[in-house]
C-alpha atoms as a PDB file:
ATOM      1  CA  UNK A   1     109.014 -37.394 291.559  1.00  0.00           C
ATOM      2  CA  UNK A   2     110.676 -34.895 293.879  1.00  0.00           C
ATOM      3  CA  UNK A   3     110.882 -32.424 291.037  1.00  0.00           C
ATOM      4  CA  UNK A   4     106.769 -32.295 290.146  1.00  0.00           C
ATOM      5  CA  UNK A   5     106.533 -32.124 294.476  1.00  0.00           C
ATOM      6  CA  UNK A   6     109.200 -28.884 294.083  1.00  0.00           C
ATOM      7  CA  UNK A   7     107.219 -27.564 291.514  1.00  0.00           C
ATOM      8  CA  UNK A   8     104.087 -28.227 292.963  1.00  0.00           C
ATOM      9  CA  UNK A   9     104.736 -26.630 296.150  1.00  0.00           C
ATOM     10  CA  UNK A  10     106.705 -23.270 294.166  1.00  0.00           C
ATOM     11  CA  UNK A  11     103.200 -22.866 292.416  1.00  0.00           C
ATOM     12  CA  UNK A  12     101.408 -23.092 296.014  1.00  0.00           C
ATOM     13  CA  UNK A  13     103.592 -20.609 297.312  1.00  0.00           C
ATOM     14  CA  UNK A  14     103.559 -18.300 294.824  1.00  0.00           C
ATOM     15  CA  UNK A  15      99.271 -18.623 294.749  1.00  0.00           C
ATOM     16  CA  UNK A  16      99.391 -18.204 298.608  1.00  0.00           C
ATOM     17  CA  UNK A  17     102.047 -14.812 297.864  1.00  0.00           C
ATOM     18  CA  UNK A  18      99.405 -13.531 295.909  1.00  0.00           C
ATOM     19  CA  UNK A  19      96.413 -14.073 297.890  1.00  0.00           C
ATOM     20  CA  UNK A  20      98.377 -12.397 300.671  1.00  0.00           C
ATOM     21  CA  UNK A  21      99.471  -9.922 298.454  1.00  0.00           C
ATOM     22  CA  UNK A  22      95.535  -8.604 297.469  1.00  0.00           C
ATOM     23  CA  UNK A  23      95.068  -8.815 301.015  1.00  0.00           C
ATOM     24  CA  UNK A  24      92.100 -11.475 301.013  1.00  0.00           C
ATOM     25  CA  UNK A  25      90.417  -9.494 303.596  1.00  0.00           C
ATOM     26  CA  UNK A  26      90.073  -5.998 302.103  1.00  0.00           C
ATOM     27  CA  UNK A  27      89.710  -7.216 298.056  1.00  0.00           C
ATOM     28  CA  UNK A  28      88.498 -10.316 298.313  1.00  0.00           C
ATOM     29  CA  UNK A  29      88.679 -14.097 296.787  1.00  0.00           C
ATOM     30  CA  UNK A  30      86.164 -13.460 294.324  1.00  0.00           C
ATOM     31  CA  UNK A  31      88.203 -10.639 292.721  1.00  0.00           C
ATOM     32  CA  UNK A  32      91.746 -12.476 293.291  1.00  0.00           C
ATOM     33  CA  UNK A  33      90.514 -15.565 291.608  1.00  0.00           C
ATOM     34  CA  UNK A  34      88.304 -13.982 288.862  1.00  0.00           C
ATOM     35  CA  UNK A  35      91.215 -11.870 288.064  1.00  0.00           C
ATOM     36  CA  UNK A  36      93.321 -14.997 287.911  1.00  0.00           C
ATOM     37  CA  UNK A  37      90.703 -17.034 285.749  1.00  0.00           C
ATOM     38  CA  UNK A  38      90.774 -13.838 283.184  1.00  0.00           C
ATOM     39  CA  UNK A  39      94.509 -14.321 283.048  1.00  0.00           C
ATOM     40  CA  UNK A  40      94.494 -17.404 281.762  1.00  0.00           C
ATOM     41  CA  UNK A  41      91.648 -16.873 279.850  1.00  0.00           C
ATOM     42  CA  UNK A  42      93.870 -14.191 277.702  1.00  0.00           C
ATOM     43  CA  UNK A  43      96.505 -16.190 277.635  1.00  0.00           C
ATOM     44  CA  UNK A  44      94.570 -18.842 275.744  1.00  0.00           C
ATOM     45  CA  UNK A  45      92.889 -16.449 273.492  1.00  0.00           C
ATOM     46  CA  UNK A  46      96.226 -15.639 272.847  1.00  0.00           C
ATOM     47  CA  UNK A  47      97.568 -19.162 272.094  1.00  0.00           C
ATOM     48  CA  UNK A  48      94.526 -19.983 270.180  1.00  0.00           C
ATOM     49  CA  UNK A  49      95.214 -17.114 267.859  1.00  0.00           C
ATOM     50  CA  UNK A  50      98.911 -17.954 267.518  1.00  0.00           C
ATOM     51  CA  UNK A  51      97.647 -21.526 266.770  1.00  0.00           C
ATOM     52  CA  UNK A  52      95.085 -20.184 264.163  1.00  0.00           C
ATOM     53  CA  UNK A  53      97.834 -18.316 262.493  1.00  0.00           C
ATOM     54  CA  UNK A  54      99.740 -21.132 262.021  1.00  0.00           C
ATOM     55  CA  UNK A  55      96.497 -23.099 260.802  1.00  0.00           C
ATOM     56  CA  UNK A  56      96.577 -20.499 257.819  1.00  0.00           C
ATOM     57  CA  UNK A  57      99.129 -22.111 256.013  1.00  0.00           C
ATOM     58  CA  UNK A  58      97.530 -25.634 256.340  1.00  0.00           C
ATOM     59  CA  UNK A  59      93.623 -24.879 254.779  1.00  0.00           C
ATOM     60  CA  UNK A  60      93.088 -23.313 251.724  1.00  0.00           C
ATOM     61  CA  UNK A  61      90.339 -20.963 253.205  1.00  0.00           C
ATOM     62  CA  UNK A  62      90.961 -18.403 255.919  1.00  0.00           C
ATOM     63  CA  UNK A  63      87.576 -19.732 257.806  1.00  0.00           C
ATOM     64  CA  UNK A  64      89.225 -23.292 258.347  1.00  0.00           C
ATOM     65  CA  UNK A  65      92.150 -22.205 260.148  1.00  0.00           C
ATOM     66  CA  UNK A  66      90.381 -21.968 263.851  1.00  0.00           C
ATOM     67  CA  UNK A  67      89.547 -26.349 263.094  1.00  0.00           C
ATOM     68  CA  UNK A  68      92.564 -26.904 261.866  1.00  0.00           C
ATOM     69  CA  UNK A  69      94.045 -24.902 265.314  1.00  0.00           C
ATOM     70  CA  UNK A  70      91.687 -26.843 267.133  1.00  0.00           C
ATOM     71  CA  UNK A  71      92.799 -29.958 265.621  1.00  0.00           C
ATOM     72  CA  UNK A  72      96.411 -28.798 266.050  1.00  0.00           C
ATOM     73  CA  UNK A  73      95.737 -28.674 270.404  1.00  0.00           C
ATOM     74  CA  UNK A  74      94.115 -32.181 270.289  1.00  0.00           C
ATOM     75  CA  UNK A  75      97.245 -33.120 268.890  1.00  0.00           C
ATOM     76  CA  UNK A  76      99.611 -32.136 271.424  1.00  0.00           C
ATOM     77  CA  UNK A  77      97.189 -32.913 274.399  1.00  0.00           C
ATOM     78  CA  UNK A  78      96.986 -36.647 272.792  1.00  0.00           C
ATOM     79  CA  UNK A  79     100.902 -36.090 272.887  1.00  0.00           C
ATOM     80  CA  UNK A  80     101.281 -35.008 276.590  1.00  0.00           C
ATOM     81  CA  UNK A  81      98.323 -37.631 277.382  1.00  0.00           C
ATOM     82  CA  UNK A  82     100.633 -39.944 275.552  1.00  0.00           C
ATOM     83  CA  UNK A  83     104.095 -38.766 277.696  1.00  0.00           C
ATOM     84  CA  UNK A  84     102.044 -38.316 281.173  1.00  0.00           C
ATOM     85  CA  UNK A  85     100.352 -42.063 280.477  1.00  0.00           C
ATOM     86  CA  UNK A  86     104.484 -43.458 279.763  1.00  0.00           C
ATOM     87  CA  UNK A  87     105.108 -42.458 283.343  1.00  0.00           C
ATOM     88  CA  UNK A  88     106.283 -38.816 282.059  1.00  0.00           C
ATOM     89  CA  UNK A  89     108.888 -40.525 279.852  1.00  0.00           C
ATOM     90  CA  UNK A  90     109.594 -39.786 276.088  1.00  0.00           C
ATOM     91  CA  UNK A  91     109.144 -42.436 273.660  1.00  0.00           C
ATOM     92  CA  UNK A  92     113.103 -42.962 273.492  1.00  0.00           C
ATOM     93  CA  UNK A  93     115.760 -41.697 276.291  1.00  0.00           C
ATOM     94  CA  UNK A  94     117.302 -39.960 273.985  1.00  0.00           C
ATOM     95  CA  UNK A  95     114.578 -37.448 273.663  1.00  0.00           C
ATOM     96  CA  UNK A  96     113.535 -34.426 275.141  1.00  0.00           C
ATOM     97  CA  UNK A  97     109.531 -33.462 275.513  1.00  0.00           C
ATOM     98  CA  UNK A  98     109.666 -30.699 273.505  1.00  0.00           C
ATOM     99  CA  UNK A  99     111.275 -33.064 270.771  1.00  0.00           C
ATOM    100  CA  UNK A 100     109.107 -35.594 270.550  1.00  0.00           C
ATOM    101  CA  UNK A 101     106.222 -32.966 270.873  1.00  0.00           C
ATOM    102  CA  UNK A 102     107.544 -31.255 267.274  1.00  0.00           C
ATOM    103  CA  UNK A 103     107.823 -34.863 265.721  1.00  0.00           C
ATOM    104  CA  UNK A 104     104.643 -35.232 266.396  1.00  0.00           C
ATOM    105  CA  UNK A 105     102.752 -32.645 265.113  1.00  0.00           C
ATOM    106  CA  UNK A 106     105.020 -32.417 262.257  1.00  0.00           C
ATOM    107  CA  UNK A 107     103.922 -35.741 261.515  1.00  0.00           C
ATOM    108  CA  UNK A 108     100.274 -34.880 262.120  1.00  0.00           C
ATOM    109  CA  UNK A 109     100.615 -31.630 259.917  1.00  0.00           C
ATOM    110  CA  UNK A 110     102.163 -33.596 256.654  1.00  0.00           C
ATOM    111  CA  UNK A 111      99.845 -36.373 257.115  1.00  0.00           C
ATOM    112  CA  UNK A 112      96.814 -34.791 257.796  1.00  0.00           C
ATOM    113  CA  UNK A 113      97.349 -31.641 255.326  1.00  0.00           C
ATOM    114  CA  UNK A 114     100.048 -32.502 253.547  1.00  0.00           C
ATOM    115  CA  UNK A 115      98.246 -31.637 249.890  1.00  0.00           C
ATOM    116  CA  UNK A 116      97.934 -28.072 250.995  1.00  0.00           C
ATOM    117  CA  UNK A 117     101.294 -27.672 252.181  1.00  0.00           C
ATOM    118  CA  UNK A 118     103.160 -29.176 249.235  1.00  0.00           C
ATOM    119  CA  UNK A 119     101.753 -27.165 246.647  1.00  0.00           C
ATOM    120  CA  UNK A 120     100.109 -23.929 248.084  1.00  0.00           C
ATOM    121  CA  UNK A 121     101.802 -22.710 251.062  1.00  0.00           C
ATOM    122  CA  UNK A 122     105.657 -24.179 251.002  1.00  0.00           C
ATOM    123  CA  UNK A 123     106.614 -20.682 250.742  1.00  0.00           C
ATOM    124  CA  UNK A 124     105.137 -20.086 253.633  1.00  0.00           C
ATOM    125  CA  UNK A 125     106.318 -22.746 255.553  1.00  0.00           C
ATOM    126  CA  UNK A 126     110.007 -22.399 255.031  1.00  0.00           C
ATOM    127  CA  UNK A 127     110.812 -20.186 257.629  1.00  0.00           C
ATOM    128  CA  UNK A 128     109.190 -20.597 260.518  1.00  0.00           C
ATOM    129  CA  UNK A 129     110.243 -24.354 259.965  1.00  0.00           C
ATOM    130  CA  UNK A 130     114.134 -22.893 259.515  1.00  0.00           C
ATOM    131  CA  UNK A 131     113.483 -20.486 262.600  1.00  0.00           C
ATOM    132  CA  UNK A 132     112.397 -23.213 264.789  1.00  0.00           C
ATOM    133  CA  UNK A 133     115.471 -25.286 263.703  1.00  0.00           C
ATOM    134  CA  UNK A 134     118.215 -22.087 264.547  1.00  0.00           C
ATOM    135  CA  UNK A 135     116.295 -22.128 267.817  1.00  0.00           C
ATOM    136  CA  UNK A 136     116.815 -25.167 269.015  1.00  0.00           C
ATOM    137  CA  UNK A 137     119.766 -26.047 267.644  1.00  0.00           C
ATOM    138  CA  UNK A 138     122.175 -24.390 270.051  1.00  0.00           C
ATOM    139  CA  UNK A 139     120.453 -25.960 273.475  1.00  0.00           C
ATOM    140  CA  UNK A 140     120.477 -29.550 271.700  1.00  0.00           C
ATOM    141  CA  UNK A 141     124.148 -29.114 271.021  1.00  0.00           C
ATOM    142  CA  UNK A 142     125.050 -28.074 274.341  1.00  0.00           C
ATOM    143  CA  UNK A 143     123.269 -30.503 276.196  1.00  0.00           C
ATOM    144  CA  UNK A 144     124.539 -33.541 273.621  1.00  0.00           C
ATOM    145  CA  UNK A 145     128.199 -31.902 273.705  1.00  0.00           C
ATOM    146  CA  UNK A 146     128.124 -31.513 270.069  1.00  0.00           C
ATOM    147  CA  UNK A 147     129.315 -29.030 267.238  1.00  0.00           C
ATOM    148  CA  UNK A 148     125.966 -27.197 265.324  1.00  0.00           C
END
């Protein structure tokens, strides 16, 4: 609990820094907070698109990628639902959030377009899957004192 309050009050203060910062007064909230809703509208464009590159691989047309993106983000909001309704605990101690959220939608992605992935875009698939492996590897092996 004391870390969210930490957190919580770091994201205050860094919101009231840059209100300060613009100078309220002279550019005005409208600006500051318009400029601050474009941000994160970009930076969901952006994660959309990364999302609907990754859909490529699971739909045999190019047009079906953004649903299968969109279907890819109710996954992992039913997953953080999931982990916020457990009292912010993973589904075995053992586990980290970021583990249980890549069990989860690889689960989802065999399941739900498993046909497409088996025969048409394995190719495809092999590497980012490998990447994501090398990438996590090392911090799972120092924090569970083990040898990769």
């Amino acid at each position: 609990m004391s870390g969210s309050l930490v957190a919580l009050g770091t994201y205050c203060g860094l919101f009231g820094a840059l209100l300060a910062y613009c100078n309220v007064m002279q550019v005005g909230l409208t600006v500051a907070l318009t400029t601050i809703a474009g941000v994160l509208v970009f930076g969901y464009a952006l994660v959309f698109t990364g999302l609907c590159f990754m859909g490529r691989t699971l739909v045999r047309s190019p047009l079906e990628a953004p649903i299968a993106a969109i279907k890819l983000q109710l996954n992992i909001g039913s997953t953080l639902a999931t982990y916020a309704r457990r009292g912010f605990k993973t589904r075995f101690p053992q586990w980290t959030l970021t583990f249980e959220v890549t069990c989860n939608m690889m689960r989802y992605m065999f399941e739900e377009f498993g046909e497409v992935i088996a025969f048409e875009n394995a190719a495809l698939l092999r590497e980012p899957f490998a990447m994501h492996g090398r990438l996590i590897l090392r911090s799972n092996c120092r924090q569970h004192n083990t040898v990769p």
